[in-house]
N, C-alpha and C. Protein backbone atom coordinates (compact mmCIF):
# COMPACT_ATOMS: atom_id res chain seq x y z
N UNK A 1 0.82 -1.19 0.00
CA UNK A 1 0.00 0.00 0.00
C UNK A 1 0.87 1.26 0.00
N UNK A 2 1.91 1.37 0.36
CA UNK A 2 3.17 2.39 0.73
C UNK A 2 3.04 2.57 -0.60
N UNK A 3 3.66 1.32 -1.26
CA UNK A 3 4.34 2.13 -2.43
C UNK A 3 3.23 2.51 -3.76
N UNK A 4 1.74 2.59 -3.25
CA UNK A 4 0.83 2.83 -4.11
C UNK A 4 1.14 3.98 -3.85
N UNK A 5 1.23 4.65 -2.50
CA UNK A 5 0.98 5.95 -1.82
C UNK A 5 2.23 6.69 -2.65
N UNK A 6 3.53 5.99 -2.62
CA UNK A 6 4.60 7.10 -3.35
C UNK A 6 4.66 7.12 -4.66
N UNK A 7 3.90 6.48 -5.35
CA UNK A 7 3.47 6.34 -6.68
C UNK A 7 2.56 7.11 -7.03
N UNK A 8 1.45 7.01 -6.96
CA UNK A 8 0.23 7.91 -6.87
C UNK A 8 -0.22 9.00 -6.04
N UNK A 9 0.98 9.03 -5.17
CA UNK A 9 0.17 10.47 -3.96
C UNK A 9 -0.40 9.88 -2.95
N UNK A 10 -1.01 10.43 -1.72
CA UNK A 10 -1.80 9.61 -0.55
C UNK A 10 -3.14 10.13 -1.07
N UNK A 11 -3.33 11.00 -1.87
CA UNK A 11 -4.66 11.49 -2.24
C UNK A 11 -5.05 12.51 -1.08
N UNK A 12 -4.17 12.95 -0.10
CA UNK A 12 -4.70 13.91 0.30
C UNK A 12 -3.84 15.39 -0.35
N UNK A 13 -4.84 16.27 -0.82
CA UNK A 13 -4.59 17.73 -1.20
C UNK A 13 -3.80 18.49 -0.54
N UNK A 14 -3.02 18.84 -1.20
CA UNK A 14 -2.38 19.92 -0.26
C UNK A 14 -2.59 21.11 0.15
N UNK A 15 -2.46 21.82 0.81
CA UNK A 15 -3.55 22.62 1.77
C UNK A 15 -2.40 23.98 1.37
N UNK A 16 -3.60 24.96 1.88
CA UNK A 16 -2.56 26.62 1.84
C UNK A 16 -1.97 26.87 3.22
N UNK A 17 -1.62 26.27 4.56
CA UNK A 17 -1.05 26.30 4.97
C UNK A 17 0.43 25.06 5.23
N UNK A 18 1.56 25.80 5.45
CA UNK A 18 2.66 24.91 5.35
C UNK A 18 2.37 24.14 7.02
N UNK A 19 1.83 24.59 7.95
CA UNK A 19 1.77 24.08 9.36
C UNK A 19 0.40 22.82 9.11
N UNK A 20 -0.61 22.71 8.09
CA UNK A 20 -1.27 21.69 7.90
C UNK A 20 -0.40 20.52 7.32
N UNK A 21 0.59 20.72 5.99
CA UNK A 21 0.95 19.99 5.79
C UNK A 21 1.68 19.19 6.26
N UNK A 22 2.46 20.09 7.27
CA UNK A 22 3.63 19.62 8.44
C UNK A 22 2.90 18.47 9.35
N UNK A 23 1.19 18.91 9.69
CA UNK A 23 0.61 18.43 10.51
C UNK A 23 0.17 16.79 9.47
N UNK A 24 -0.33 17.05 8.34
CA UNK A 24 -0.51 15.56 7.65
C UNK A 24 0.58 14.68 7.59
N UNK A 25 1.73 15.25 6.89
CA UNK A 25 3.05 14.00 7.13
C UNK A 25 3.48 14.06 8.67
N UNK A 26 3.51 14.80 9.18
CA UNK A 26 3.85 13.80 11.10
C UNK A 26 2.52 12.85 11.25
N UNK A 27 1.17 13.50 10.74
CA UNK A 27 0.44 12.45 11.52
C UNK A 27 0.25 10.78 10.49
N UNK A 28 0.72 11.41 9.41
CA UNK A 28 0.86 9.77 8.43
C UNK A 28 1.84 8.72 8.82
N UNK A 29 3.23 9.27 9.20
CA UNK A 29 4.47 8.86 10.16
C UNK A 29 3.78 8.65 10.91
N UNK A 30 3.24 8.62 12.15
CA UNK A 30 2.94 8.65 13.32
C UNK A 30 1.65 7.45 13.18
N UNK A 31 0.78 7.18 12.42
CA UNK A 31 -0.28 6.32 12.53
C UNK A 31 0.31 5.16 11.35
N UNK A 32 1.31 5.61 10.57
CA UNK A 32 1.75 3.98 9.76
C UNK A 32 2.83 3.64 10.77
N UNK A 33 3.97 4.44 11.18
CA UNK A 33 5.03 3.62 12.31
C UNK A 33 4.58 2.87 13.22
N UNK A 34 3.07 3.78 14.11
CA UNK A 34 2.75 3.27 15.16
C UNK A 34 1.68 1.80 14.64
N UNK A 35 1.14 1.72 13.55
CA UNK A 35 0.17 0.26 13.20
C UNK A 35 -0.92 0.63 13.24
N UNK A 36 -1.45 1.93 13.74
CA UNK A 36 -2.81 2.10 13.65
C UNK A 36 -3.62 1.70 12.48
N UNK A 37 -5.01 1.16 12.46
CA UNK A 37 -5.58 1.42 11.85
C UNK A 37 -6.78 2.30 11.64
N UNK A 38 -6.38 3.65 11.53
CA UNK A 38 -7.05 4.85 11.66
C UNK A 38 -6.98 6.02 10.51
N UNK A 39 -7.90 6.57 10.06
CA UNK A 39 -8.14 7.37 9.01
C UNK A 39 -8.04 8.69 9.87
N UNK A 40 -7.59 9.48 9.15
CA UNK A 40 -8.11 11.38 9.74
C UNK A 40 -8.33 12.01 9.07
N UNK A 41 -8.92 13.36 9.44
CA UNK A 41 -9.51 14.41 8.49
C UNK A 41 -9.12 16.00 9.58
N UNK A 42 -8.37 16.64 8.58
CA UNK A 42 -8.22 17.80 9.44
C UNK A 42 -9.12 18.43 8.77
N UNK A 43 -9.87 19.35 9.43
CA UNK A 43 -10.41 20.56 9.46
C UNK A 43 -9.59 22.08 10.00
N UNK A 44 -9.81 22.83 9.13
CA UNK A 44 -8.52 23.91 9.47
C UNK A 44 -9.70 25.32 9.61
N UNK A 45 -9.59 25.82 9.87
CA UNK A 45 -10.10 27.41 10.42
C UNK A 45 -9.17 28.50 10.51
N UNK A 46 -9.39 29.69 9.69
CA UNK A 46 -8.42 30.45 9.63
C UNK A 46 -9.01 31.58 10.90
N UNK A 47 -7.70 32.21 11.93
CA UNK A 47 -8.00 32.78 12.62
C UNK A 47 -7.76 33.90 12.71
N UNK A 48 -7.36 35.11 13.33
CA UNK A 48 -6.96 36.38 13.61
C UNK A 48 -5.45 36.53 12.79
N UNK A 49 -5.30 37.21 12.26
CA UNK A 49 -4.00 36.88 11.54
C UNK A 49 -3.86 36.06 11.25
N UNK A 50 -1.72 35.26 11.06
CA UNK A 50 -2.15 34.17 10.19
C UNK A 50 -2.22 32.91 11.16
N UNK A 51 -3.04 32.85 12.04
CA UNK A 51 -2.89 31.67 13.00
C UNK A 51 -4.26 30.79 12.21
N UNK A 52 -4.48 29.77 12.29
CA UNK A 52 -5.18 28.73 12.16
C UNK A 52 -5.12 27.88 13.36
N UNK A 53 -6.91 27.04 13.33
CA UNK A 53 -7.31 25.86 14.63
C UNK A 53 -7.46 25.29 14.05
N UNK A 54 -6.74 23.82 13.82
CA UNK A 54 -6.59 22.95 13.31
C UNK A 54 -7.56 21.83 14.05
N UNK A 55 -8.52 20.83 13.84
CA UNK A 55 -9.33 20.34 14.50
C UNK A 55 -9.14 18.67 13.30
N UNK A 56 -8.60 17.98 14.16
CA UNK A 56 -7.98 16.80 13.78
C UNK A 56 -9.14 15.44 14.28
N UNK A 57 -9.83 14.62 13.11
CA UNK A 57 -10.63 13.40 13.84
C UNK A 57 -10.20 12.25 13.20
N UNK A 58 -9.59 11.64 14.14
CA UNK A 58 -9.44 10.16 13.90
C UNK A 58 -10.65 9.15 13.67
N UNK A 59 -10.36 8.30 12.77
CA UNK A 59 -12.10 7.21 13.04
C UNK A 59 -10.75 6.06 12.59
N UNK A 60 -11.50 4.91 13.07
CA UNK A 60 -11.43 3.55 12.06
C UNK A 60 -10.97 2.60 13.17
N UNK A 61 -11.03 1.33 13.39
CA UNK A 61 -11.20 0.29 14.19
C UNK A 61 -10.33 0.38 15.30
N UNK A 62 -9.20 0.86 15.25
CA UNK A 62 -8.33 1.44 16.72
C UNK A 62 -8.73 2.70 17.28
N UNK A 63 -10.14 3.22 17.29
CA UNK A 63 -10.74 4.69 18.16
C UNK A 63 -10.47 4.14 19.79
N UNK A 64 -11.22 2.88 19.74
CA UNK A 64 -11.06 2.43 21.89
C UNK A 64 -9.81 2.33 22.02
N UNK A 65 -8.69 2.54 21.00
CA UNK A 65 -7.22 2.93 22.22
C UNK A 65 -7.09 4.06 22.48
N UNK A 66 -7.59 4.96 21.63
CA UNK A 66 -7.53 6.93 21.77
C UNK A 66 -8.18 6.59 23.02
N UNK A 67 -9.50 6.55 23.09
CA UNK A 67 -10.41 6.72 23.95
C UNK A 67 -10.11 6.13 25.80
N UNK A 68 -9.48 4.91 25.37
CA UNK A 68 -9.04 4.11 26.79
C UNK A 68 -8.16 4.73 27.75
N UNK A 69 -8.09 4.42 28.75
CA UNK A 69 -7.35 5.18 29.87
C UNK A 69 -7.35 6.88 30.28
N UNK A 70 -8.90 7.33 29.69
CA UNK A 70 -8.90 8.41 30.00
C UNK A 70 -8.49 9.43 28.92
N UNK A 71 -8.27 8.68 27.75
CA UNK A 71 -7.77 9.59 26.68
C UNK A 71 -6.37 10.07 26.61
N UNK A 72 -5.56 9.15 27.29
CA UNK A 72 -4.09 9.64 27.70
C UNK A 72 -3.65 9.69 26.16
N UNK A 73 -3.81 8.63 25.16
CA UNK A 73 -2.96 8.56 23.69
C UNK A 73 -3.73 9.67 23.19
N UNK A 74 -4.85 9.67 22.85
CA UNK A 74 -5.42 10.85 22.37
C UNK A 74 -4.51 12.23 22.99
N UNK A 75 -4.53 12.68 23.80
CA UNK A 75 -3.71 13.55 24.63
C UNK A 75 -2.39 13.94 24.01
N UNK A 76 -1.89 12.41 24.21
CA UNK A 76 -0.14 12.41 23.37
C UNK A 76 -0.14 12.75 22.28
N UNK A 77 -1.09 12.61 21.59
CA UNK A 77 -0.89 12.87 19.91
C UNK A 77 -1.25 14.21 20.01
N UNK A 78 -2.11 14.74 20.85
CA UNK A 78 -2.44 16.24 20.64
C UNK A 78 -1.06 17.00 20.78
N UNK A 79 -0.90 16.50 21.88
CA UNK A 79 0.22 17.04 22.63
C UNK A 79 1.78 16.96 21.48
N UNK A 80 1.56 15.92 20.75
CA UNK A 80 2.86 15.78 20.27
C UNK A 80 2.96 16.49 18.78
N UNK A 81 2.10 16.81 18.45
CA UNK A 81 1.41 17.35 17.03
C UNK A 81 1.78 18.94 17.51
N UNK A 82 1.32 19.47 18.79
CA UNK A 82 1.05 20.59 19.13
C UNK A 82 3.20 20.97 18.88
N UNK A 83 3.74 20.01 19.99
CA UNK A 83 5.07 20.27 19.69
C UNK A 83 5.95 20.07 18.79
N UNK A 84 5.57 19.48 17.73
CA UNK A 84 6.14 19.47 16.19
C UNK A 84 5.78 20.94 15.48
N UNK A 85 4.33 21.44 15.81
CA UNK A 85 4.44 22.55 14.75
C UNK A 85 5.18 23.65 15.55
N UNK A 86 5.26 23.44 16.97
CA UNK A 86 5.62 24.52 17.93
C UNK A 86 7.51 24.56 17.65
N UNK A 87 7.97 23.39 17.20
CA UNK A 87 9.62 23.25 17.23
C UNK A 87 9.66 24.02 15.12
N UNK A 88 9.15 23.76 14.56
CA UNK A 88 9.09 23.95 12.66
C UNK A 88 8.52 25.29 12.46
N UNK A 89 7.91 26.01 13.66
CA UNK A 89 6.86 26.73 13.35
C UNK A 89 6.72 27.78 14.44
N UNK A 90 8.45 28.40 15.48
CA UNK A 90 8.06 28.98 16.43
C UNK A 90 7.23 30.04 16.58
N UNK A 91 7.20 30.88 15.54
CA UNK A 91 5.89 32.01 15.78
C UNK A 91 4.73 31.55 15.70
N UNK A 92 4.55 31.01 15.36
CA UNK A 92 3.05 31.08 14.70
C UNK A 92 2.43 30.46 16.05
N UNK A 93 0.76 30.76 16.12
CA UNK A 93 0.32 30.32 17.19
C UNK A 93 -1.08 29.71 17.37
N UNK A 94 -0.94 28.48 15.82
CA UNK A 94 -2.16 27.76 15.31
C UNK A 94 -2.50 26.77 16.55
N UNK A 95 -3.79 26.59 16.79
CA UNK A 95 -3.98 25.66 17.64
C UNK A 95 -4.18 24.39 17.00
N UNK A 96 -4.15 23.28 18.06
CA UNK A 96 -4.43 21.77 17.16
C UNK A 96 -5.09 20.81 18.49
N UNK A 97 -6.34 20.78 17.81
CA UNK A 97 -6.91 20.06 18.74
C UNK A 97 -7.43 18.32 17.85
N UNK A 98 -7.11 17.44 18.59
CA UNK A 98 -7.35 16.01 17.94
C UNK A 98 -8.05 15.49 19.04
N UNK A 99 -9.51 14.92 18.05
CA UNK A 99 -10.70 13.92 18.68
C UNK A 99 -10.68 12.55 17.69
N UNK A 100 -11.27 11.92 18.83
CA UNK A 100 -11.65 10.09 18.15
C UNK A 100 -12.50 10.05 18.71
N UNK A 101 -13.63 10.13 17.79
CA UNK A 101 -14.89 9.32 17.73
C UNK A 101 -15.89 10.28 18.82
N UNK A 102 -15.65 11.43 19.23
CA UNK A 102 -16.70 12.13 20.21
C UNK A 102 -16.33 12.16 21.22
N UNK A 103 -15.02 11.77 21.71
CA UNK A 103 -14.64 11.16 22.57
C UNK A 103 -14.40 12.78 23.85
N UNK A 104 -14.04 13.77 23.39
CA UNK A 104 -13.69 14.87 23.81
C UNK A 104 -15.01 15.61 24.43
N UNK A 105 -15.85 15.49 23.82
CA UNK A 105 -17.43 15.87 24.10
C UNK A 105 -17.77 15.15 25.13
N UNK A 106 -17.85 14.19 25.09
CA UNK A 106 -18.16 12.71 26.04
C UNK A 106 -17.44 13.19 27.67
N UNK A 107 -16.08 13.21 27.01
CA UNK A 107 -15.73 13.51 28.65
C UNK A 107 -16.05 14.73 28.99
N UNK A 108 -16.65 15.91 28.19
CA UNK A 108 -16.93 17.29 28.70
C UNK A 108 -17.94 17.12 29.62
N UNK A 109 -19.07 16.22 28.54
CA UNK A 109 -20.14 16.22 29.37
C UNK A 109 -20.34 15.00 30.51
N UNK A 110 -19.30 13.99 30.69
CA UNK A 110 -19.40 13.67 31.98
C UNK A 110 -18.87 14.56 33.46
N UNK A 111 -18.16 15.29 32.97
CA UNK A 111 -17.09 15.95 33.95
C UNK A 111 -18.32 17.14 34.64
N UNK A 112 -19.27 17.68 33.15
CA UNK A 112 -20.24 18.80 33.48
C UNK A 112 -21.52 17.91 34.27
N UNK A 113 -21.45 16.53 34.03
CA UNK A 113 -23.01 16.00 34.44
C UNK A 113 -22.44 15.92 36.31
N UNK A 114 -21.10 15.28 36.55
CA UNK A 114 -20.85 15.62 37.70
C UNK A 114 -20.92 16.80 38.79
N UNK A 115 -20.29 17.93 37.87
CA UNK A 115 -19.98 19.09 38.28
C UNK A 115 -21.39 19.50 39.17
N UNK A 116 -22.49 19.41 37.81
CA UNK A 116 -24.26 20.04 38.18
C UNK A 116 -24.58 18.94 39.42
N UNK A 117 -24.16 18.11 39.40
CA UNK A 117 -24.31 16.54 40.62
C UNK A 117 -23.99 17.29 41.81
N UNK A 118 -22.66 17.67 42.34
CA UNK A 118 -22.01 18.02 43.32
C UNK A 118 -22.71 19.44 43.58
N UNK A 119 -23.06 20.40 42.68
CA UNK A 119 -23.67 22.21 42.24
C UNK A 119 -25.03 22.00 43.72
N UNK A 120 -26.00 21.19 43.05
CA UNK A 120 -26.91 20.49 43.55
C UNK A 120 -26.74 20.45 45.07
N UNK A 121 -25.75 19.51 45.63
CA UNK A 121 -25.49 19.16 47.33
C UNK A 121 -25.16 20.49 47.62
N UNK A 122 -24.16 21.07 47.13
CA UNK A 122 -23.51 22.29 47.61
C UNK A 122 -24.70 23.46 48.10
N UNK A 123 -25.65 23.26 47.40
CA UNK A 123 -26.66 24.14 47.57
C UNK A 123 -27.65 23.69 48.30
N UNK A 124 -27.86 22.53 48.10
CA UNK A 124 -29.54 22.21 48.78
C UNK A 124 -28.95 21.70 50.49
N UNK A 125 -27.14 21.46 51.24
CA UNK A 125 -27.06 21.15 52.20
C UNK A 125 -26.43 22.57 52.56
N UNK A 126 -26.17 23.32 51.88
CA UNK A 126 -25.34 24.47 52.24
C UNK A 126 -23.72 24.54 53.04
N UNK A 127 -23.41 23.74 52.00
CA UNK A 127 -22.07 23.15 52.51
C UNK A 127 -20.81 23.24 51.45
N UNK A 128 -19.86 23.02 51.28
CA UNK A 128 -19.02 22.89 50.52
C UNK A 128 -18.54 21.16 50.11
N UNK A 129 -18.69 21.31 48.78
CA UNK A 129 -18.35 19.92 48.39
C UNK A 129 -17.24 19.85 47.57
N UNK A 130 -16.21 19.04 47.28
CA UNK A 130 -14.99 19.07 46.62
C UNK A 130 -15.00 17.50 45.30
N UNK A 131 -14.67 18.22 44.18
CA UNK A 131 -14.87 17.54 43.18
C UNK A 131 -13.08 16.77 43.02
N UNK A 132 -12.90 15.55 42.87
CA UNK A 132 -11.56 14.81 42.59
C UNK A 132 -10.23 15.95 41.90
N UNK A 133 -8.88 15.44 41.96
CA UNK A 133 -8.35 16.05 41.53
C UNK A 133 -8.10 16.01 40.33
N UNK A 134 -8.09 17.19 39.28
CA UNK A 134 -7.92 16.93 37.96
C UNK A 134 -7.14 17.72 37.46
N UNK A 135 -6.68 17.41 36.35
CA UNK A 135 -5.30 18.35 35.10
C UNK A 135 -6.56 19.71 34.76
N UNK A 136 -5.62 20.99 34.67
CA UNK A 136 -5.76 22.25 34.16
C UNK A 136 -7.06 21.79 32.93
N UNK A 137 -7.04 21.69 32.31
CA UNK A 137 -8.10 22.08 30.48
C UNK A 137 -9.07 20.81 31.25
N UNK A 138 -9.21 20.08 32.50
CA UNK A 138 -10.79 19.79 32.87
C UNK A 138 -11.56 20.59 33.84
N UNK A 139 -10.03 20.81 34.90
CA UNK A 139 -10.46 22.14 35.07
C UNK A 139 -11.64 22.89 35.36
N UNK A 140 -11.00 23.61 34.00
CA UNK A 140 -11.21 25.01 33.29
C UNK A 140 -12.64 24.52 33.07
N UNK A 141 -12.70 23.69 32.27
CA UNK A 141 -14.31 23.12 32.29
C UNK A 141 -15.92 23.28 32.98
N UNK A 142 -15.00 22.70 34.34
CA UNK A 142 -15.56 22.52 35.37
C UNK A 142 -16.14 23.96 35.79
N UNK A 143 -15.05 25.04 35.95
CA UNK A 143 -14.96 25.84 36.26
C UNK A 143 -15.68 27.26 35.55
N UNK A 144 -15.43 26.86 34.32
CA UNK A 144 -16.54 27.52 33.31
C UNK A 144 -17.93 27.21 33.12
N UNK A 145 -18.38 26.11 33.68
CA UNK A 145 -19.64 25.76 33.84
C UNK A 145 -20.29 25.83 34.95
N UNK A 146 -19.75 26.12 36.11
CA UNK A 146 -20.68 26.54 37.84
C UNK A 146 -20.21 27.67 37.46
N UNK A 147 -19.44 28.63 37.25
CA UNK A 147 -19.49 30.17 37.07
C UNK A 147 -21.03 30.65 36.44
N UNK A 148 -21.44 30.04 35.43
CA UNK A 148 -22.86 30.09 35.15
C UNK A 148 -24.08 30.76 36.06
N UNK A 149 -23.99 29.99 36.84
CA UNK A 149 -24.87 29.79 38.32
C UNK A 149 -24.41 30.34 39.50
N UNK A 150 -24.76 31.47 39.45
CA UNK A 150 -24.40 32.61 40.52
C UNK A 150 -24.85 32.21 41.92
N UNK A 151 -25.55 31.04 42.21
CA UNK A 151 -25.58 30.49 43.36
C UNK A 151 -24.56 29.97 44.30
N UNK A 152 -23.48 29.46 43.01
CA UNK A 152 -22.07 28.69 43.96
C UNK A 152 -20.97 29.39 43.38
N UNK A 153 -20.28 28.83 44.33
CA UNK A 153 -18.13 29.71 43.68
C UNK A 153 -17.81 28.09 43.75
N UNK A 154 -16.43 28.46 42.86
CA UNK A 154 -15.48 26.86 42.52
C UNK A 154 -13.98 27.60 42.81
N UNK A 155 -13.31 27.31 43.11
CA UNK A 155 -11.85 27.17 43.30
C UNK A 155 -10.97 26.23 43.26
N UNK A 156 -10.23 26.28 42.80
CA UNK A 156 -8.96 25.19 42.92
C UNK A 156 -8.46 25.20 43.75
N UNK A 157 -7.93 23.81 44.78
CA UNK A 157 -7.13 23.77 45.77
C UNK A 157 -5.94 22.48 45.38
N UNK A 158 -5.38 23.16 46.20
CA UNK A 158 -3.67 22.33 46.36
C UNK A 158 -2.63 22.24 45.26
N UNK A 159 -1.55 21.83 45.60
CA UNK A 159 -0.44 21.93 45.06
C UNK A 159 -0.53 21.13 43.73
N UNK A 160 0.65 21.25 42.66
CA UNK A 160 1.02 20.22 41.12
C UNK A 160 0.36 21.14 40.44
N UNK A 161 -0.05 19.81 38.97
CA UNK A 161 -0.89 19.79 38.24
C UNK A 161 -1.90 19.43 38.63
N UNK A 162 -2.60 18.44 39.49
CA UNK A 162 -3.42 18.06 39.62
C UNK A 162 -4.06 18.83 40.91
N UNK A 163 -5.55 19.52 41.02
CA UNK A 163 -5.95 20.04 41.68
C UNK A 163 -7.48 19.65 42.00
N UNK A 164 -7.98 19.82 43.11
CA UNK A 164 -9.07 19.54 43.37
C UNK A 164 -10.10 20.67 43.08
N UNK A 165 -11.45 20.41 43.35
CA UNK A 165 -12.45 21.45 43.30
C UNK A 165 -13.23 21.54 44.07
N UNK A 166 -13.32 22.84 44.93
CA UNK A 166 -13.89 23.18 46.10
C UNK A 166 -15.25 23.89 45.34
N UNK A 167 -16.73 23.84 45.50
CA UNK A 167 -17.97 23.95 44.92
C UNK A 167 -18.54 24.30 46.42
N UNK A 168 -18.82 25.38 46.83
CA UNK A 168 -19.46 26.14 48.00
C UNK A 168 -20.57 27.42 47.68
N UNK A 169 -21.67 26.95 48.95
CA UNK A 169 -22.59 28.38 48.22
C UNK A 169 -22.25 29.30 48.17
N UNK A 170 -22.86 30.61 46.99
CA UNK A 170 -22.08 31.87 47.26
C UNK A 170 -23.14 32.50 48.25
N UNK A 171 -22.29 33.60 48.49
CA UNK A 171 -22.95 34.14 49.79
C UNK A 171 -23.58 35.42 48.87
N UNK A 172 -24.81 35.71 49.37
CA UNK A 172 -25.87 36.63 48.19
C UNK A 172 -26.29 37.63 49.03
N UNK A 173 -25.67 38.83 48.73
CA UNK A 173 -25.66 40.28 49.57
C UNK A 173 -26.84 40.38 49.43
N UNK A 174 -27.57 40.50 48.04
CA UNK A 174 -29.45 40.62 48.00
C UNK A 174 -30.24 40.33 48.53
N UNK A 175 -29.71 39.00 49.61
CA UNK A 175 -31.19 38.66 50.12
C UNK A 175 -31.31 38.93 51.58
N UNK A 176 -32.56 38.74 52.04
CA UNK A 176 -32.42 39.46 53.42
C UNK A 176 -32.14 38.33 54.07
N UNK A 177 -31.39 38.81 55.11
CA UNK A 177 -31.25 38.07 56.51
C UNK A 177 -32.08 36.83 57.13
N UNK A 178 -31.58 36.03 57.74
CA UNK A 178 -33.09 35.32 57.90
C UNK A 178 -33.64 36.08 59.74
N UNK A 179 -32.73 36.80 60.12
CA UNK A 179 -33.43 37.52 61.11
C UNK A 179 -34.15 38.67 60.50
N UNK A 180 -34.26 39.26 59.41
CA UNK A 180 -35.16 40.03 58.80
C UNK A 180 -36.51 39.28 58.45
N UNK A 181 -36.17 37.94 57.98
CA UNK A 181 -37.52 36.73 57.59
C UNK A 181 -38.07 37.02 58.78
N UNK A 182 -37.75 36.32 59.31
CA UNK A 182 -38.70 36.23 60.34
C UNK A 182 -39.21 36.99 60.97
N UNK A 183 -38.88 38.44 61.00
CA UNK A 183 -39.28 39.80 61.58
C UNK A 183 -40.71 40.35 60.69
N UNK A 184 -40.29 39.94 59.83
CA UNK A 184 -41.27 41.00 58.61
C UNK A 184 -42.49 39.51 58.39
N UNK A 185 -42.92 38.56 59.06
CA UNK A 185 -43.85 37.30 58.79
C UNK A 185 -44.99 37.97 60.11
């Protein structure tokens, strides 16, 4: 099949940015060295100047290894894609984000179905509840989604990368007192 590919082309087009193409031959290297059997499709978006978001989806019968362990390989490849164009390509400041199979959505919205889970206790016991410790970009997630709901605050606690999440009611200058409740009944 190789040598159909250097004979005939891989049939993928070549694109108007040199940081896509950079991004197709690492990721063709990278999924024939490694054995995958996986297809991709970049999608490119031109941004503010000349930066581009590169939005990378894997499909084809090896997606449950992206997906397994939390998305750690998925991760690596983002991660390793991100530092190939970042070493070929120091100015520029295209983003590159790589999904398999929904897989990125999936964990958004488990991380958010928790978050509203814990939102919930925090409020209806009036207590503070603390969500597991997690890496920065779940985070942020987390954190961007109870900001919403002016009922609770979120903070990060403790040391590393890995940090926990403190989810406590906010305290609401607007409302009256409950020694005012009961005065004015």
């Amino acid at each position: 099949m190789n040598f159909f590919k250097k004979l005939f082309g891989s049939g993928k087009k070549a694109s108007d940015s040199p940081v896509e193409d950079l991004l197709r031959q690492t990721l063709e290297g990278l999924l024939a060295n490694g054995g995958f059997e996986l297809e991709y499709e970049i999608k490119t978006e031109k941004n503010d100047g000349d930066s581009y978001s590169f939005d990378i989806q894997l499909s084809g019968p090896d997606e449950e290894l992206f997906k397994d362990r939390k998305g750690q390989l998925l991760d690596s490849f983002q991660l390793l894609l991100k530092r190939v164009v970042q070493h070929h390509f120091p100015e520029d400041r295209s983003s590159v984000l790589v999904d398999c199979g929904g897989y990125r959505e999936e964990s958004e919205a488990a991380l958010i179905e928790r978050a509203d889970n814990l939102k919930e206790i925090a409020i209806t016991q009036n207590k503070a509840v603390y969500y597991r410790a997690l890496p920065p970009k779940e985070r942020k997630v987390v954190h961007q989604y109870l900001s919403k709901d002016t009922r609770v605050k979120s903070r990060s606690l403790g040391e590393g990368l890995y940090k926990k999440i403190k989810i406590y009611p906010a305290k609401n200058e607007n409302a009256p007192d409950a020694e005012n409740i009961s005065a004015q009944e």
